[in-house]
Protein backbone atom coordinates (compact mmCIF):
# COMPACT_ATOMS: atom_id res chain seq x y z
CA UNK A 1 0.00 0.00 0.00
CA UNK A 2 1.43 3.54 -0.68
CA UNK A 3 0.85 6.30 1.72
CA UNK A 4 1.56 10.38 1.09
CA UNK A 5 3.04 12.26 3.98
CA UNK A 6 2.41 16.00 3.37
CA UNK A 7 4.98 18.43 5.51
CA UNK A 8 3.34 21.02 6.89
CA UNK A 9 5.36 24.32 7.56
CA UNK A 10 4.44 28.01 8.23
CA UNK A 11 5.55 29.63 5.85
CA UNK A 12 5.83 32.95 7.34
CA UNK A 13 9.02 31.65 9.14
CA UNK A 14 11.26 32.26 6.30
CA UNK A 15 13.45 29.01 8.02
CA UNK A 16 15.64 27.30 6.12
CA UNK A 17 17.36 24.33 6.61
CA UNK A 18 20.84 23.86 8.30
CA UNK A 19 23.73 22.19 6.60
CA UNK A 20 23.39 19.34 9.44
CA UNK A 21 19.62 18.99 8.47
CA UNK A 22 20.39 18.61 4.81
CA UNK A 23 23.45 15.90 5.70
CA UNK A 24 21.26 13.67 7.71
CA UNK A 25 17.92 14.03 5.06
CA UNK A 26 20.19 13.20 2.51
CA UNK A 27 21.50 10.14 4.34
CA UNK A 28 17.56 8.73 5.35
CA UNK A 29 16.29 9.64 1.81
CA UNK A 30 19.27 7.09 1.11
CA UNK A 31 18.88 4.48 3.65
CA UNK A 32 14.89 4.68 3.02
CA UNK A 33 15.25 4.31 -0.68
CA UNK A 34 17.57 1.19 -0.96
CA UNK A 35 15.04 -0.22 1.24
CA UNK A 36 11.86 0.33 -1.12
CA UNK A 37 10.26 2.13 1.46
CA UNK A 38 10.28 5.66 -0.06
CA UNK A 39 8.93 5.90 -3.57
CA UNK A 40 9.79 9.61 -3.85
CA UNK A 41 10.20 12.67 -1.79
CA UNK A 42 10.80 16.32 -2.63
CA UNK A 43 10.36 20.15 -1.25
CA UNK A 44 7.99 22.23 -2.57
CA UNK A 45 8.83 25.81 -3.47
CA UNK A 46 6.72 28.13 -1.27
CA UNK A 47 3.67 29.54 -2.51
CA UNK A 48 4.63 32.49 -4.29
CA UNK A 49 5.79 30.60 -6.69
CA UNK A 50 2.45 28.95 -7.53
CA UNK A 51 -0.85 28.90 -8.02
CA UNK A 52 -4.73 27.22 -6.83
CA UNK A 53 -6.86 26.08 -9.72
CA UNK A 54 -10.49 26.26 -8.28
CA UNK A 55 -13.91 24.86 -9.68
CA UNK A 56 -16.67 26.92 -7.75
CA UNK A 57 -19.97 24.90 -9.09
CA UNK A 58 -18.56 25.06 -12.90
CA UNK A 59 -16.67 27.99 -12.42
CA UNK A 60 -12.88 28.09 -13.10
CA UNK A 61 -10.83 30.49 -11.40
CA UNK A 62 -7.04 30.75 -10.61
CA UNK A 63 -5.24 32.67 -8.22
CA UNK A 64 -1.30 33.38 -7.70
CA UNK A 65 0.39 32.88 -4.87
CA UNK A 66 1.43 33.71 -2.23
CA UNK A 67 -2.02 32.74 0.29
CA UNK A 68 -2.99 35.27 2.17
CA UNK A 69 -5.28 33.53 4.24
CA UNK A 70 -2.98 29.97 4.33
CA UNK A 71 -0.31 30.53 6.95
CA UNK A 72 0.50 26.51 6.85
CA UNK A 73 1.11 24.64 3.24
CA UNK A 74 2.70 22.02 1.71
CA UNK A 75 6.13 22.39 2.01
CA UNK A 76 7.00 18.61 0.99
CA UNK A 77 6.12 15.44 0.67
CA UNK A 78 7.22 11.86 0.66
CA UNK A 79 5.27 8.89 -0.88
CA UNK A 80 5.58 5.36 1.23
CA UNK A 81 5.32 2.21 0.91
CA UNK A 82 3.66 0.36 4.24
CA UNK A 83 1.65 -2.34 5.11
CA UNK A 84 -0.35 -0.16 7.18
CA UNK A 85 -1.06 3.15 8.76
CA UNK A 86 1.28 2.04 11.49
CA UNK A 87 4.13 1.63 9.36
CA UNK A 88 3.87 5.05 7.30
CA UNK A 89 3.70 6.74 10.70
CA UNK A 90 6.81 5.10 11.91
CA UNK A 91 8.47 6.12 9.21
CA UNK A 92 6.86 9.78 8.87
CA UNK A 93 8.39 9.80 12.63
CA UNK A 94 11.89 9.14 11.40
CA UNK A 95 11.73 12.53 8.76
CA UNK A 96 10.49 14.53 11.26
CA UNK A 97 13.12 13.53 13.65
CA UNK A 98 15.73 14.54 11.59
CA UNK A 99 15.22 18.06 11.69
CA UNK A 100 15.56 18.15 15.46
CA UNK A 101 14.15 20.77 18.05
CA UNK A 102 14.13 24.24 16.36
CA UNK A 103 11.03 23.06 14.07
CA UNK A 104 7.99 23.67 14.60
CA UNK A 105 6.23 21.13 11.92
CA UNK A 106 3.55 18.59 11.18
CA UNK A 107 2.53 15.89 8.67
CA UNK A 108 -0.05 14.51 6.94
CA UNK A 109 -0.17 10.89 6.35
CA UNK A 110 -2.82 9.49 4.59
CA UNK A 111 -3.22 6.03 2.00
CA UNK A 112 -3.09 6.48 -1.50
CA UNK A 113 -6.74 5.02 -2.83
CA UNK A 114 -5.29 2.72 -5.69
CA UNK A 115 -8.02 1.40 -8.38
CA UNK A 116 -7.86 -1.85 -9.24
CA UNK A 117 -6.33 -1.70 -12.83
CA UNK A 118 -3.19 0.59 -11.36
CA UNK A 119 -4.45 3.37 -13.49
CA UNK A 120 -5.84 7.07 -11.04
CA UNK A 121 -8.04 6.73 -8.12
CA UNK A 122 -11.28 9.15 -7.52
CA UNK A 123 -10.78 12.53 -10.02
């Protein structure tokens, strides 16, 4: 089963990460990988740099970022592989113990609906 963990950050922080941080993400992204557990991870620019698509009852409407009224987004993600909810949290634990006590941050863990012929899930 594959799992997404969303990173939650605020983005009004303007923290970036240490050199220490970036060793020891490089080194689980590693260890994680080689073990088929992590299917892919990245960081997401922050939200200046993009944009929400929104369909308001047929109505199509765009707006640039930055979010005035989101102080929390997306700032990465990581897609698991786990036999259960247990198992993605585990390892959810293990990137957010990386970046150590000056972070204030969350994830979001939830399954990946798969349809049976491997194709998308719900639109």
């Amino acid at each position: 089963m594959r799992f997404l963990s969303m990173i939650r950050v605020d983005e009004t922080t303007d923290q970036q990460p240490s050199q220490r941080l970036m060793d020891e993400m490089m080194a689980l992204v590693g260890e994680l990988s080689a073990a088929g557990v992590l299917l892919d991870t990245a960081g997401l620019l922050p939200s200046s740099h993009g944009a929400r698509v929104r369909s308001q009852h047929g109505r199509i409407t765009v707006t640039d970022g930055p979010f005035a009224e989101a102080r929390e987004v997306i700032g990465g993600y990581a897609i698991l592989k786990a036999d259960s909810l247990d198992e993605a949290l585990a390892l959810t634990r293990r990137f957010l113990q990386v970046h150590g006590d000056e972070w204030d941050i969350e994830c979001e863990v939830r399954p990946i609906e798969e349809s049976p012929s491997g194709g998308c899930g719900r639109a």
